[in-house]
N, C-alpha and C. Protein backbone atom coordinates (compact mmCIF):
# COMPACT_ATOMS: atom_id res chain seq x y z
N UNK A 1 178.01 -243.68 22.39
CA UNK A 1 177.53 -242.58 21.57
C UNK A 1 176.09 -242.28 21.99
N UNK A 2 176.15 -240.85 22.28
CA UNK A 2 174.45 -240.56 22.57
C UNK A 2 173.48 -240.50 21.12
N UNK A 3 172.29 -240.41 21.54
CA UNK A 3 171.42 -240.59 20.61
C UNK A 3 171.70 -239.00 20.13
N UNK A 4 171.50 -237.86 21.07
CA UNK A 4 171.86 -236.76 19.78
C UNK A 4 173.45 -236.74 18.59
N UNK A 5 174.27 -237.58 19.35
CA UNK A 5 175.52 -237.79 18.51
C UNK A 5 175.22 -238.49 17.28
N UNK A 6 174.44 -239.33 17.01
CA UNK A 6 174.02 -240.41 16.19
C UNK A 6 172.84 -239.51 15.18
N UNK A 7 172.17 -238.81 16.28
CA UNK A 7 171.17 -238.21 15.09
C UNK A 7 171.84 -237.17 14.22
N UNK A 8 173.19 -236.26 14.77
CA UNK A 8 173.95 -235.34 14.27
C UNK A 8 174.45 -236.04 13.02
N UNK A 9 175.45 -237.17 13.21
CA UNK A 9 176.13 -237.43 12.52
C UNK A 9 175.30 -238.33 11.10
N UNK A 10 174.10 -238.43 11.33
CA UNK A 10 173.55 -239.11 10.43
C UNK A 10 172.66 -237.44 9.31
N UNK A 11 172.54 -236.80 10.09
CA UNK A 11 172.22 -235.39 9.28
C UNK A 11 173.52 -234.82 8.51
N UNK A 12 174.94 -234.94 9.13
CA UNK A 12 175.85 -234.90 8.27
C UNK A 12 175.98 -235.45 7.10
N UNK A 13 175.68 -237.10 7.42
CA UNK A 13 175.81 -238.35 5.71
C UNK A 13 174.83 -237.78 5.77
N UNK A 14 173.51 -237.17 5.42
CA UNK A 14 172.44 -237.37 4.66
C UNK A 14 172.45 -235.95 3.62
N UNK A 15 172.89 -234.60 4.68
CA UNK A 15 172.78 -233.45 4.28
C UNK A 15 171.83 -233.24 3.63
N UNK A 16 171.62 -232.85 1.98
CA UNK A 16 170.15 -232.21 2.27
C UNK A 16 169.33 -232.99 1.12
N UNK A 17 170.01 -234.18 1.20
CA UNK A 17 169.49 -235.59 0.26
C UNK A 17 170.57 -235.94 -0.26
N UNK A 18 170.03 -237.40 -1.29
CA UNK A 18 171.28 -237.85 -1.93
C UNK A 18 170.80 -238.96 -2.42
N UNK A 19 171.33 -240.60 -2.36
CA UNK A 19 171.15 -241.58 -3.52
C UNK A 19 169.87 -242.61 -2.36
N UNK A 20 169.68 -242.75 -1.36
CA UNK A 20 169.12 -243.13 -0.61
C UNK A 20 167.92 -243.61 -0.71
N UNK A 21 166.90 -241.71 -0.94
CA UNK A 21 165.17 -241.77 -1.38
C UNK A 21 164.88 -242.80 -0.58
N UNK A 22 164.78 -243.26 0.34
CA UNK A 22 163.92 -244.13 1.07
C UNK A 22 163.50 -243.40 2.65
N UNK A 23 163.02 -243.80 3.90
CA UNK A 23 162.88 -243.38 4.77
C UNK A 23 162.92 -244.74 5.74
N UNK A 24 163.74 -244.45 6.89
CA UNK A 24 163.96 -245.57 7.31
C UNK A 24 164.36 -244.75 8.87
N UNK A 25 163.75 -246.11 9.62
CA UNK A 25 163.67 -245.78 11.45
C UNK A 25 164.71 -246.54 11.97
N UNK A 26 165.79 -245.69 13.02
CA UNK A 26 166.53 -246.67 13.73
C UNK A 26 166.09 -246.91 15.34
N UNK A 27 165.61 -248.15 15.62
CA UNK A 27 164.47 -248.38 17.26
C UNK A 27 165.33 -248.30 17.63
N UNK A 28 166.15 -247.51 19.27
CA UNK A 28 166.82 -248.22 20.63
C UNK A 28 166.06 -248.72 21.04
N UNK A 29 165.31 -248.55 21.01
CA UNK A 29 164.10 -249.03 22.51
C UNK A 29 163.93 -247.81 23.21
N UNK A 30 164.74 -248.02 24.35
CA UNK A 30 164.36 -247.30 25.42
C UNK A 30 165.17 -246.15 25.63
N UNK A 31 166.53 -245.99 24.90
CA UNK A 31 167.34 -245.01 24.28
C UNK A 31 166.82 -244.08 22.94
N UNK A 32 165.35 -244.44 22.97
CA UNK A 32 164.82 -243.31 21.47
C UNK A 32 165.54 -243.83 20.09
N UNK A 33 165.30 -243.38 19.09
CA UNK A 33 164.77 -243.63 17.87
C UNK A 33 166.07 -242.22 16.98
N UNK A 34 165.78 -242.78 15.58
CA UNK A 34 166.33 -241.55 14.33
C UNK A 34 165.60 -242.39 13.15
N UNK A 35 165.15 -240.62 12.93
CA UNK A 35 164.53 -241.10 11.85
C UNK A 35 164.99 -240.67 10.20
N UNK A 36 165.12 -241.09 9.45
CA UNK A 36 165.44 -240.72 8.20
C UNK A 36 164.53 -240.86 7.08
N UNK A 37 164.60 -239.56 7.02
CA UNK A 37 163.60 -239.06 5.65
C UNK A 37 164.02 -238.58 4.72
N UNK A 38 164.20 -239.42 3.41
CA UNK A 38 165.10 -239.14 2.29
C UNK A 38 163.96 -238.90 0.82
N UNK A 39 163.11 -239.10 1.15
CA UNK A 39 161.99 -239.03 0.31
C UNK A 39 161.55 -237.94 -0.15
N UNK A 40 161.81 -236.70 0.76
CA UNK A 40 161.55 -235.44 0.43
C UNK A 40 163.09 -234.14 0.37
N UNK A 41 162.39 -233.15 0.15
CA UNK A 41 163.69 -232.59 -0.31
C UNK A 41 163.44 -231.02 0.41
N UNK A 42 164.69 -230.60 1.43
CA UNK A 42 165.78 -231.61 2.17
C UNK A 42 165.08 -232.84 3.04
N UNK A 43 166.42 -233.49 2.43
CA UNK A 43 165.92 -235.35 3.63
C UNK A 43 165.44 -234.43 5.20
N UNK A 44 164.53 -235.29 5.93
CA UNK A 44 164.64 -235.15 7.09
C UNK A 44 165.52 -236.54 8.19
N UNK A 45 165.82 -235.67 9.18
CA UNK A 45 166.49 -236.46 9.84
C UNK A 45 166.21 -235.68 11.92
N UNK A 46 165.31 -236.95 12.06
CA UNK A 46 164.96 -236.15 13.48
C UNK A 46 164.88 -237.24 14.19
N UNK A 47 163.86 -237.00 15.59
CA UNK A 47 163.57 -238.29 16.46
C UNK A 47 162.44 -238.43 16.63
N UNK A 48 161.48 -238.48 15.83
CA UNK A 48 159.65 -238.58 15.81
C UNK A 48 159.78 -239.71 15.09
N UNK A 49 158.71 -240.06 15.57
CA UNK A 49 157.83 -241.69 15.80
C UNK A 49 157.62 -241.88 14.50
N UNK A 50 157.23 -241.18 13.58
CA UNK A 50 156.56 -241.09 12.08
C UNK A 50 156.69 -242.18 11.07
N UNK A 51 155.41 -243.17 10.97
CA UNK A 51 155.97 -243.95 9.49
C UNK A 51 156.98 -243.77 8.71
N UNK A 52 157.88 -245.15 8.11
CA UNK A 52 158.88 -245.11 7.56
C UNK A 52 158.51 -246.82 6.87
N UNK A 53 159.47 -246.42 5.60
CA UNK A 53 159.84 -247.61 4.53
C UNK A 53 160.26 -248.85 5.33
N UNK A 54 160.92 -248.92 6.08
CA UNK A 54 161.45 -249.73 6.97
C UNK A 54 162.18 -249.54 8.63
N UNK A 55 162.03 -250.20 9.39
CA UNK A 55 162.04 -249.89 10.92
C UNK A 55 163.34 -250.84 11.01
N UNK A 56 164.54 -250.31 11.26
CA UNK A 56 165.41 -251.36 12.39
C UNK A 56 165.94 -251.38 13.65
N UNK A 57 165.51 -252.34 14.12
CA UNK A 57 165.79 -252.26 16.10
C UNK A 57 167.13 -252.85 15.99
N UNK A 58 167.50 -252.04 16.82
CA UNK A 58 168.83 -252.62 17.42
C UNK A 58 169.19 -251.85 18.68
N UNK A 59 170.18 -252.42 19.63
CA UNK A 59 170.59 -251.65 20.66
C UNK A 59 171.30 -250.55 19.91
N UNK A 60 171.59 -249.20 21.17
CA UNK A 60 172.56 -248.79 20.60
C UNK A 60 173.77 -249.01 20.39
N UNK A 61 174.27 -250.08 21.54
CA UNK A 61 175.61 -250.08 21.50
C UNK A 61 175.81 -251.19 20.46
N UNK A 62 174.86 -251.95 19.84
CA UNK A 62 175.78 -252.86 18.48
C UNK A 62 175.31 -252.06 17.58
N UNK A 63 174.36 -250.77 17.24
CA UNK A 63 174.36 -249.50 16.10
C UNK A 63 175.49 -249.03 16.03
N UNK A 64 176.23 -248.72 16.96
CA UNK A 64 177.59 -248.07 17.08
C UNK A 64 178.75 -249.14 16.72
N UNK A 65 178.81 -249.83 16.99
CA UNK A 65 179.44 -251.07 16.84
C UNK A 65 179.69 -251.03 15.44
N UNK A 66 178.04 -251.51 14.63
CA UNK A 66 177.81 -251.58 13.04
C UNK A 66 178.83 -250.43 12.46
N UNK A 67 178.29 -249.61 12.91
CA UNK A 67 178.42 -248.35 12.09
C UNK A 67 179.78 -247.87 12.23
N UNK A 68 180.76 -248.62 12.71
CA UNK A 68 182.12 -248.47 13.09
C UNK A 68 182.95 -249.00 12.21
N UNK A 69 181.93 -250.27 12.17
CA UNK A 69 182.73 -251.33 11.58
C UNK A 69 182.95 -252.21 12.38
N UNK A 70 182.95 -251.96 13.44
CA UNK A 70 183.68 -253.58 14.53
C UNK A 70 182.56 -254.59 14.24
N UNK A 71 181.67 -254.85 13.82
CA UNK A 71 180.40 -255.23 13.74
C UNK A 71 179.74 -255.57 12.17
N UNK A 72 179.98 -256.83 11.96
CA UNK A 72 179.36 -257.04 10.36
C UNK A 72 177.67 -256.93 10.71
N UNK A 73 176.88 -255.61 9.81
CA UNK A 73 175.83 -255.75 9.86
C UNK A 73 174.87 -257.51 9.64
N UNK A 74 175.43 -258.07 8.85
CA UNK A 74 174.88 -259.07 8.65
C UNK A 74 174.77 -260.26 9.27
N UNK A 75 175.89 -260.36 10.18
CA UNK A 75 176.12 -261.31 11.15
C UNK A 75 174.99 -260.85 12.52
N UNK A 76 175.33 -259.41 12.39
CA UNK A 76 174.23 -259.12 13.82
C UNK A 76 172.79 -259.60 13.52
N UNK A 77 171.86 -259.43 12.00
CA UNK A 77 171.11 -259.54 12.06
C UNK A 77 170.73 -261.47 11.94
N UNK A 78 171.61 -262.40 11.40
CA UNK A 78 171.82 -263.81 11.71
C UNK A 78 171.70 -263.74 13.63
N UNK A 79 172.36 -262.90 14.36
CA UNK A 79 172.61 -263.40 15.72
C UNK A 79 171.46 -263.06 16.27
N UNK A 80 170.59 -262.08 15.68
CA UNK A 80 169.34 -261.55 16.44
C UNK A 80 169.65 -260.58 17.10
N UNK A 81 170.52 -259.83 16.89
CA UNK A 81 171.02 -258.60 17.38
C UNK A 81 170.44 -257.03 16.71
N UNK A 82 170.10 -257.51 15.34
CA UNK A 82 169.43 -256.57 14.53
C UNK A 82 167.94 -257.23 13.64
N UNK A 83 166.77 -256.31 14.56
CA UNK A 83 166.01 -257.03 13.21
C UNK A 83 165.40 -255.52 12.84
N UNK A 84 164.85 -256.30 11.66
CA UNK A 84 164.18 -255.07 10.26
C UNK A 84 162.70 -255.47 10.15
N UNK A 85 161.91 -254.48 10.17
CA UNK A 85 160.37 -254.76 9.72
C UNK A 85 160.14 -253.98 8.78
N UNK A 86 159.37 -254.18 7.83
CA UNK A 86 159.02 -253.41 6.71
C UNK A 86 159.75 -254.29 5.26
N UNK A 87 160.02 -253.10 4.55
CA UNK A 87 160.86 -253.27 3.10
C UNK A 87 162.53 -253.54 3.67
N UNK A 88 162.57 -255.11 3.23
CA UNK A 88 163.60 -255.15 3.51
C UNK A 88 164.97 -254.98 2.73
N UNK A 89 164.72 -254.25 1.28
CA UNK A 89 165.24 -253.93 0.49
C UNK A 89 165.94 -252.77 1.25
N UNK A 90 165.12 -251.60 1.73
CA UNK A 90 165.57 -250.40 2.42
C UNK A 90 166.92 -250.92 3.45
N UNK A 91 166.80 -251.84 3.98
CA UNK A 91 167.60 -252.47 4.59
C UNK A 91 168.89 -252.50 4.24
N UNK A 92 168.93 -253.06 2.96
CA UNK A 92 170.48 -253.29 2.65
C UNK A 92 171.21 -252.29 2.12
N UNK A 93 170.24 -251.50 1.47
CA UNK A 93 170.68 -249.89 1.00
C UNK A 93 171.27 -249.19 2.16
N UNK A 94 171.36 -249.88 3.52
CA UNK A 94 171.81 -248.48 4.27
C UNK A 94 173.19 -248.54 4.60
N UNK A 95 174.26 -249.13 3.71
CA UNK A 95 175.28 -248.69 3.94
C UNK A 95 176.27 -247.71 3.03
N UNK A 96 175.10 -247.34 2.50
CA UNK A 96 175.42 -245.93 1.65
C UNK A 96 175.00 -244.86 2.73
N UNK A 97 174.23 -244.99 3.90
CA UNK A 97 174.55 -244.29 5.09
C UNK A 97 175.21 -244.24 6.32
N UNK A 98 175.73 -245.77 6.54
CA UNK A 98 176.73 -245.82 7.49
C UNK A 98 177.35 -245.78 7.11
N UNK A 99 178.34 -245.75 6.13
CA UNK A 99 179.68 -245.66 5.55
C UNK A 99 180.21 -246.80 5.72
């Protein structure tokens, strides 16, 4: 999945807000970034660098993975496959955006 596929489909779940209110960064690294901004109204959802509630790195291909389902978020972040900086509360709230 490309990063504009990922940023699309995450502007779909977010549309133009919802139960979320937080703002939260997804790192590739070197595959670029999405950012989610739920704090304001409509959420934003782009690929700028911009402070956020919480930052999580992960590759893309275990984001895609997660977000599939083939992939227990929680196990990735035990394996070191996913880490979170910031509020790590924002963290667990986000599977009211991956589905």
């Amino acid at each position: 999945m490309s990063l504009d596929a990922i940023t699309d489909q995450m502007k779909t779940r977010i549309g133009a807000g919802g139960n979320f209110k937080k703002s939260v960064k997804f790192d590739f690294g070197s595959d670029g970034l999405v950012r989610i901004d739920d704090t304001v109204s409509p959420a934003i959802v782009d690929n700028e660098a911009a402070p956020t509630d919480c930052t999580v790195k992960v590759s893309m291909a275990d984001f895609t993975e997660i977000a599939s389902g083939k992939q227990n978020a929680q196990m990735a972040f035990m394996m070191g496959k996913l880490k979170v900086e910031g509020d790590m509360s924002v963290a667990l709230q986000l599977g009211s955006i991956l589905g």
